[in-house]
Structure formats: C-alpha cells, structure tokens
PDB file of N, CA and C in Angstrom:
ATOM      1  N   UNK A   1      73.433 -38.765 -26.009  1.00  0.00           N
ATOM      2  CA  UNK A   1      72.169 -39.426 -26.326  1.00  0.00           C
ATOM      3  C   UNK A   1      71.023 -38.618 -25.717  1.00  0.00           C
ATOM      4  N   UNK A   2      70.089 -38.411 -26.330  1.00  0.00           N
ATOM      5  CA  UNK A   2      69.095 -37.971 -25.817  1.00  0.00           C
ATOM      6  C   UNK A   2      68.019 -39.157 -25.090  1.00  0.00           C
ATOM      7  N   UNK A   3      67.374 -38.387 -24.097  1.00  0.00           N
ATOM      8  CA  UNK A   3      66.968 -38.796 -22.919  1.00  0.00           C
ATOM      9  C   UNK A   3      65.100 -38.176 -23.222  1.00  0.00           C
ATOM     10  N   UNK A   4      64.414 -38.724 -23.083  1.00  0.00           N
ATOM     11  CA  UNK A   4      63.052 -38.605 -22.647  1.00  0.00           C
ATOM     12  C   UNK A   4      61.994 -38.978 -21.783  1.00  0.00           C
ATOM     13  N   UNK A   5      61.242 -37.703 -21.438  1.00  0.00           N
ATOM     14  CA  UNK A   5      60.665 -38.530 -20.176  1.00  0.00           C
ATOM     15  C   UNK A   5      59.303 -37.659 -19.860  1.00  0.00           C
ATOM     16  N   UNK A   6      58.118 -38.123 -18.894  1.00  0.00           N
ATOM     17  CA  UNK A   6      57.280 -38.365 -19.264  1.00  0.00           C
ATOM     18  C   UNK A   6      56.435 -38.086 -18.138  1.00  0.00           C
ATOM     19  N   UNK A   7      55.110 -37.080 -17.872  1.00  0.00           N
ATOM     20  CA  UNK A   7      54.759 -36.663 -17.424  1.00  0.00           C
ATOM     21  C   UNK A   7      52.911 -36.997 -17.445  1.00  0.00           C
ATOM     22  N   UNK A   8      52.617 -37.695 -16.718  1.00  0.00           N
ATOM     23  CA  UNK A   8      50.803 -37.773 -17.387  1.00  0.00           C
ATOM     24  C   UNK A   8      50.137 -37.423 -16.260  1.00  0.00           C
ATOM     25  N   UNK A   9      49.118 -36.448 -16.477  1.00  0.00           N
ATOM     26  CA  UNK A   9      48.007 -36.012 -15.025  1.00  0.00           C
ATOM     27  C   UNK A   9      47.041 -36.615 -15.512  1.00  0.00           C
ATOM     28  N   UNK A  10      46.855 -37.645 -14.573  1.00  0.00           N
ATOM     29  CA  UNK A  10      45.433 -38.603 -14.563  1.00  0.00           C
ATOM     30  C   UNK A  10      43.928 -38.151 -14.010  1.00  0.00           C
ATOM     31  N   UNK A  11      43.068 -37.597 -14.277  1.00  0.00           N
ATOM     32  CA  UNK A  11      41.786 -37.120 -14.003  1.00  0.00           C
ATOM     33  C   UNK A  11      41.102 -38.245 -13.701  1.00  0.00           C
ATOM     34  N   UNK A  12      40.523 -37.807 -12.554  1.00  0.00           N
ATOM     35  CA  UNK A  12      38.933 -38.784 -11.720  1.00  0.00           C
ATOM     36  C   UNK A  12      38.100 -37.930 -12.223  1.00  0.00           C
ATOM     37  N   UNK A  13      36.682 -38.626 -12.328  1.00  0.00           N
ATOM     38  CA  UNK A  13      35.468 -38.233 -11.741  1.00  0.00           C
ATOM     39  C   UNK A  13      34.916 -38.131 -10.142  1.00  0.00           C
ATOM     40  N   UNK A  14      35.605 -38.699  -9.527  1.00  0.00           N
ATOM     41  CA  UNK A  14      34.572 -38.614  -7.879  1.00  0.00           C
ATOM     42  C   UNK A  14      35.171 -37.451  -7.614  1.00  0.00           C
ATOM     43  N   UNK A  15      34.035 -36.905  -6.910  1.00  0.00           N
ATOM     44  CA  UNK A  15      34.637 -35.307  -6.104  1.00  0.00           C
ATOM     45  C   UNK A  15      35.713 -35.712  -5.049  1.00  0.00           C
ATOM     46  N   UNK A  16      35.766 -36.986  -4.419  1.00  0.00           N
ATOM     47  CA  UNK A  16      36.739 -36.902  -2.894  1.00  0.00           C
ATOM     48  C   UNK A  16      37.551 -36.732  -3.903  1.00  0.00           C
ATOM     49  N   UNK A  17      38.162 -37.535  -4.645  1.00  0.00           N
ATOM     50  CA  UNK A  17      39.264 -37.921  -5.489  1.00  0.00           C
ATOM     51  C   UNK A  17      40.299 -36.847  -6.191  1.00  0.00           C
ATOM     52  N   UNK A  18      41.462 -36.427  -6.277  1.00  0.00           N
ATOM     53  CA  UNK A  18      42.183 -35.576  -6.740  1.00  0.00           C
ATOM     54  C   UNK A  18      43.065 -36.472  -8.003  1.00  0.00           C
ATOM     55  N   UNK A  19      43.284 -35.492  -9.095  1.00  0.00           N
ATOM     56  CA  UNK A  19      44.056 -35.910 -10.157  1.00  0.00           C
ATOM     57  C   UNK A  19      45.660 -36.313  -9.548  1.00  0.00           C
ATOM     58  N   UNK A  20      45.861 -37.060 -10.065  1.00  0.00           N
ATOM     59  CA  UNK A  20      47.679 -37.533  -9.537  1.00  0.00           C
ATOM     60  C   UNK A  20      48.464 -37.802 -10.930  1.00  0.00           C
ATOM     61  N   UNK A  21      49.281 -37.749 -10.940  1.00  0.00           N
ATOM     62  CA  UNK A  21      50.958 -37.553 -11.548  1.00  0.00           C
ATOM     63  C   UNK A  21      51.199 -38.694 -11.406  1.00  0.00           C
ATOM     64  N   UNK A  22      51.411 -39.270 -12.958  1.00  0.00           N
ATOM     65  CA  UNK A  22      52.300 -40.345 -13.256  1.00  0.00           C
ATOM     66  C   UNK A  22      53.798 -40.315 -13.984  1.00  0.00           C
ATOM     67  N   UNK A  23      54.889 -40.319 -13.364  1.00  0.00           N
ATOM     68  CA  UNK A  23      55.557 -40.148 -14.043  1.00  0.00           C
ATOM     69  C   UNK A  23      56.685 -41.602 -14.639  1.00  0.00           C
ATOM     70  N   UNK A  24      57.422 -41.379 -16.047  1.00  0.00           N
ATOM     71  CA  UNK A  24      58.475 -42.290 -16.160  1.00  0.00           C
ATOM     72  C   UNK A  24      60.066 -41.360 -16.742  1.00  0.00           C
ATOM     73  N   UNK A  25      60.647 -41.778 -16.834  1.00  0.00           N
ATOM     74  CA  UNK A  25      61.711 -40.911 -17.470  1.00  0.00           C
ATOM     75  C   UNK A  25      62.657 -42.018 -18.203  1.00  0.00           C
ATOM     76  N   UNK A  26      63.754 -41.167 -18.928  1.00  0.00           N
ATOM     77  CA  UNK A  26      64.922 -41.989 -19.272  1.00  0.00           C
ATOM     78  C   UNK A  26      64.748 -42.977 -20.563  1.00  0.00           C
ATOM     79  N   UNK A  27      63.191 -42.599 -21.390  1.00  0.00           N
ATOM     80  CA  UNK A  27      62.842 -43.220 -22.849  1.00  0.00           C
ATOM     81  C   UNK A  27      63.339 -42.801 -23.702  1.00  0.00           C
ATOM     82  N   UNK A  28      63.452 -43.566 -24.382  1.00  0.00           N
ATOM     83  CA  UNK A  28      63.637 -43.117 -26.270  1.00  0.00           C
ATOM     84  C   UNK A  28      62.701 -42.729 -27.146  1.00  0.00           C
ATOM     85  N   UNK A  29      63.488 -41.701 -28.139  1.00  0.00           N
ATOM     86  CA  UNK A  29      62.553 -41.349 -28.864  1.00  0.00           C
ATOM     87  C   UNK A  29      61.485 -42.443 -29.551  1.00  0.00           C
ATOM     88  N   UNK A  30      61.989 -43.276 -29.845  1.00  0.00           N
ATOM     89  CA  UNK A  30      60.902 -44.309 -30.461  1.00  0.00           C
ATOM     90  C   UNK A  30      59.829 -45.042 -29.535  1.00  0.00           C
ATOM     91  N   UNK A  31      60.340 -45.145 -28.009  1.00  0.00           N
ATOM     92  CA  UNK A  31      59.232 -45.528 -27.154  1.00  0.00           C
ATOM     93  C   UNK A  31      58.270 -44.623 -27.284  1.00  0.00           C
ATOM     94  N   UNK A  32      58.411 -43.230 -26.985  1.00  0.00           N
ATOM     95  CA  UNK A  32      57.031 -42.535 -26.618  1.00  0.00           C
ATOM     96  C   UNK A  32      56.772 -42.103 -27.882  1.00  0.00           C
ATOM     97  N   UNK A  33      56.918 -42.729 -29.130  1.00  0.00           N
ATOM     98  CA  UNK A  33      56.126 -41.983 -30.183  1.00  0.00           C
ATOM     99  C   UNK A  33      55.378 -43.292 -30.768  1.00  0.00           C
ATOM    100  N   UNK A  34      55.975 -44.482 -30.602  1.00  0.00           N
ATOM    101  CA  UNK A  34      55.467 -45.972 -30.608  1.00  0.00           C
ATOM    102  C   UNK A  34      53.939 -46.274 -29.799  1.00  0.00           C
ATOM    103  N   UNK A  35      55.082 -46.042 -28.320  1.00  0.00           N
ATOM    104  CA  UNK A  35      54.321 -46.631 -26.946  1.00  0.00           C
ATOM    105  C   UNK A  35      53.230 -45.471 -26.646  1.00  0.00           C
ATOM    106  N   UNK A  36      53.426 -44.311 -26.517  1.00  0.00           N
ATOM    107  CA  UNK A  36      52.652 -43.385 -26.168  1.00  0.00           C
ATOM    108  C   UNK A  36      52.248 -42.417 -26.710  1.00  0.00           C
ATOM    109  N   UNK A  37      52.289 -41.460 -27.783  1.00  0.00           N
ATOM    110  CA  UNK A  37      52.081 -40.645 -28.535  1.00  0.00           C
ATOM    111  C   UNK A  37      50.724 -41.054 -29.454  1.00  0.00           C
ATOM    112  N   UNK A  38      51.196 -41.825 -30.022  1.00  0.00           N
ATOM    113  CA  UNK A  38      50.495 -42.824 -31.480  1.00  0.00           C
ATOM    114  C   UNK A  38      49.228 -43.658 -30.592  1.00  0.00           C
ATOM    115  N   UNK A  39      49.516 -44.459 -29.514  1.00  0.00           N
ATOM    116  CA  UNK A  39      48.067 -44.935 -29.146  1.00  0.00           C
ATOM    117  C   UNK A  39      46.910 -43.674 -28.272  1.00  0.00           C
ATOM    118  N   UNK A  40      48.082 -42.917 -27.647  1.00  0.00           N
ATOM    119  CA  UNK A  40      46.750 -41.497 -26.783  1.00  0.00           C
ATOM    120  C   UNK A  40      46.177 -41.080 -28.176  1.00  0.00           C
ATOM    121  N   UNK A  41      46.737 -40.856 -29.588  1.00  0.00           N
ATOM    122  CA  UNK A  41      46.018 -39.677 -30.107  1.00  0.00           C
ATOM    123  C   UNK A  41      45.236 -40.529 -31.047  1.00  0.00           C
ATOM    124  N   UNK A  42      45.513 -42.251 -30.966  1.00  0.00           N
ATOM    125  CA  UNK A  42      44.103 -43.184 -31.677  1.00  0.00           C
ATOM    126  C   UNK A  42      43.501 -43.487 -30.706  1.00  0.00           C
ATOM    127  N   UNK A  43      43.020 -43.468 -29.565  1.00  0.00           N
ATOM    128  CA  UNK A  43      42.177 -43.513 -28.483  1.00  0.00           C
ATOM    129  C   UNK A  43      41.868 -44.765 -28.072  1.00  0.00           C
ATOM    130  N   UNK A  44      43.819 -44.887 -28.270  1.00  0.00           N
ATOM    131  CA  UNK A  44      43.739 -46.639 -27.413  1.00  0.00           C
ATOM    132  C   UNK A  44      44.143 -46.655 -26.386  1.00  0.00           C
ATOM    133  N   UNK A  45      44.114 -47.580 -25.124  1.00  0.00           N
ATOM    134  CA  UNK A  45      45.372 -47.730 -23.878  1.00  0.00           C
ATOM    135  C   UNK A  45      46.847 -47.757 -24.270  1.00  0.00           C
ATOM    136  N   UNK A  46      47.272 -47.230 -23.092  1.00  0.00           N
ATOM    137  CA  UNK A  46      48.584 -47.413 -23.132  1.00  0.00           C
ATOM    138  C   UNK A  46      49.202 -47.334 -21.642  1.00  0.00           C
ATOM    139  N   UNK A  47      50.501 -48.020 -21.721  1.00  0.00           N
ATOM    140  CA  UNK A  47      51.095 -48.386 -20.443  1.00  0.00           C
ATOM    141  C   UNK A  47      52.019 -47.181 -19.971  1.00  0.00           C
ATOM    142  N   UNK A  48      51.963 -46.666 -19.100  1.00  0.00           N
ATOM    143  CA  UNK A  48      52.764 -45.398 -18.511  1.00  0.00           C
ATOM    144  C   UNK A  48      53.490 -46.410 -17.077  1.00  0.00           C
ATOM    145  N   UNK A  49      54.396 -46.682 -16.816  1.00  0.00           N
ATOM    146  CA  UNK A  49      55.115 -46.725 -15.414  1.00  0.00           C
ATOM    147  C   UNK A  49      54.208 -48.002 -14.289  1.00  0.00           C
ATOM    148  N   UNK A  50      53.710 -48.754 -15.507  1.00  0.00           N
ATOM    149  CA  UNK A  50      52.730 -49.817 -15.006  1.00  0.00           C
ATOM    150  C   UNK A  50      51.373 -49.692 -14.641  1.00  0.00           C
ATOM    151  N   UNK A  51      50.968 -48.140 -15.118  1.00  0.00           N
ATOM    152  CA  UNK A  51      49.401 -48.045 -15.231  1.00  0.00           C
ATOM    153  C   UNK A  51      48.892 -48.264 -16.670  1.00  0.00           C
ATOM    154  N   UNK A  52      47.610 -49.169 -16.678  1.00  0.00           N
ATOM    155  CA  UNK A  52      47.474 -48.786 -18.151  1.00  0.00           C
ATOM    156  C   UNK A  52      46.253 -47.661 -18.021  1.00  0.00           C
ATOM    157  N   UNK A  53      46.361 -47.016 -19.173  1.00  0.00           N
ATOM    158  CA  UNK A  53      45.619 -45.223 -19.201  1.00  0.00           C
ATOM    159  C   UNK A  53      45.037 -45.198 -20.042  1.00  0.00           C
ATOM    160  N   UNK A  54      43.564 -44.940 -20.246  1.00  0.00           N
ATOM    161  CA  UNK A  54      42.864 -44.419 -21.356  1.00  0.00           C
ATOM    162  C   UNK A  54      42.957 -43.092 -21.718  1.00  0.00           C
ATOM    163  N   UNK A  55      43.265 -43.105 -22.986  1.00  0.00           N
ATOM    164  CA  UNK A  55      43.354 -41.091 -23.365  1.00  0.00           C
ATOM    165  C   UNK A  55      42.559 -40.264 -22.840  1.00  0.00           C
ATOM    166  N   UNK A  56      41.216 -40.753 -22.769  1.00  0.00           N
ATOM    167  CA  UNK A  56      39.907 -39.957 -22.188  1.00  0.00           C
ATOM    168  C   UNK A  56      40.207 -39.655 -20.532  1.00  0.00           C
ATOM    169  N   UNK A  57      41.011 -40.325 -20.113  1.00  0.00           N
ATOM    170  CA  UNK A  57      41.213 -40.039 -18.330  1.00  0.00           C
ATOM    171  C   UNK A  57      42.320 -38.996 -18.344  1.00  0.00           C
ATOM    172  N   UNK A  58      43.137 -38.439 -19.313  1.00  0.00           N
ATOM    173  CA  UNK A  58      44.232 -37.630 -19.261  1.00  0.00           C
ATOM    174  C   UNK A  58      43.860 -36.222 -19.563  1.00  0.00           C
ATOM    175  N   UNK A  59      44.005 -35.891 -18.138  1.00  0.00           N
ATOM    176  CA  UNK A  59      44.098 -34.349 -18.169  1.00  0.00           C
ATOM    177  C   UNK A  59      45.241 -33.950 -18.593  1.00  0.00           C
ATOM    178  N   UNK A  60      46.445 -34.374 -18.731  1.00  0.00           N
ATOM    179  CA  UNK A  60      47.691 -33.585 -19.335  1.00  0.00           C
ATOM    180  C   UNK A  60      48.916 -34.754 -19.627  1.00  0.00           C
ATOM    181  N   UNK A  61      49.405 -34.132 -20.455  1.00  0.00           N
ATOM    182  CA  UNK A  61      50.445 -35.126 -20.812  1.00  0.00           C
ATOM    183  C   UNK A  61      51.873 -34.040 -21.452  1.00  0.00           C
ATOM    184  N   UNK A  62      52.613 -34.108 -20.411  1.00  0.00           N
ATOM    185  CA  UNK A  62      53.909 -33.984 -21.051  1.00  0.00           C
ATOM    186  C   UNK A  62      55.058 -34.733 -21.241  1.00  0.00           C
ATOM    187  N   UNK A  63      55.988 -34.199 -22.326  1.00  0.00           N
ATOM    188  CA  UNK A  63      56.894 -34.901 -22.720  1.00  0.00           C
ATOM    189  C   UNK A  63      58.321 -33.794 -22.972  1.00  0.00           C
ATOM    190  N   UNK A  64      59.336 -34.357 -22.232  1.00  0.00           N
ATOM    191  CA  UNK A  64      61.029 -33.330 -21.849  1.00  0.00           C
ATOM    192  C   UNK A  64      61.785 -34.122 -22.177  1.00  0.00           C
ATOM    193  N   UNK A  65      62.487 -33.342 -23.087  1.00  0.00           N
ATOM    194  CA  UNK A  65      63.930 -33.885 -23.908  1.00  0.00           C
ATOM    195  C   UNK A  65      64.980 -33.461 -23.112  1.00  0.00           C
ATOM    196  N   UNK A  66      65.978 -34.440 -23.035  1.00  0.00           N
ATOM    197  CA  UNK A  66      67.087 -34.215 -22.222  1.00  0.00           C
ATOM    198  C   UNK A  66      68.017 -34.502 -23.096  1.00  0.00           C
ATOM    199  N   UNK A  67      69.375 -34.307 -22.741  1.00  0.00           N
ATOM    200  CA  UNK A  67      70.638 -34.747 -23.422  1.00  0.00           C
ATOM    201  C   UNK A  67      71.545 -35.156 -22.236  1.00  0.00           C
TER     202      UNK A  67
END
C-alpha cells in the first residue's frame, strides 16, 4: 500500500518570528488530494495535523510517496 505524507512550512510576518514545519504522515492518496491539494490551490483552509492553514501563509508544501 502506498503511504503518504506531508510536509508544510508555515510563514509569519513578524520579524522575531521564524517559519516552522508542520508535519503529518501515513495518508492516502485520496486524503491529500481531497483534504489538501484541491482546497490550497482554491484558496481555501485546510486542516494539516490540527492546524487549520491558509494557502497564503504557506511558504512550502511537500508531499512523499512511500510504499
């Protein structure tokens, strides 16, 4: 079975503030193309690992296929 999982760098605006790493792992293909793919690239929220994330705050987003 394949395995997916999930990588998002969250961007601030305040200067103290540093970008941080959200991660989840261990999804299905249909979660992150449902749950996450399809709402970042219509510029809705979406839930990552119990944050909810606006597309506009994401400095990066990856996604690793496992088997």
């Amino acid at each position: 079975m394949e395995y997916y999982h999930l990588i998002v760098e969250k961007k601030t605006y305040k200067t103290n503030e540093r970008n941080f790493n959200i991660y989840d792992y261990d999804k299905d293909k249909n979660f992150i193309i449902n749950k996450i793919i399809k709402p970042y690239l219509n510029d809705e929220k979406f839930i990552v690992n119990g944050y909810t994330l606006d597309g506009s705050l994401i400095e990066r987003l990856k996604i690793v296929k496992t088997n």
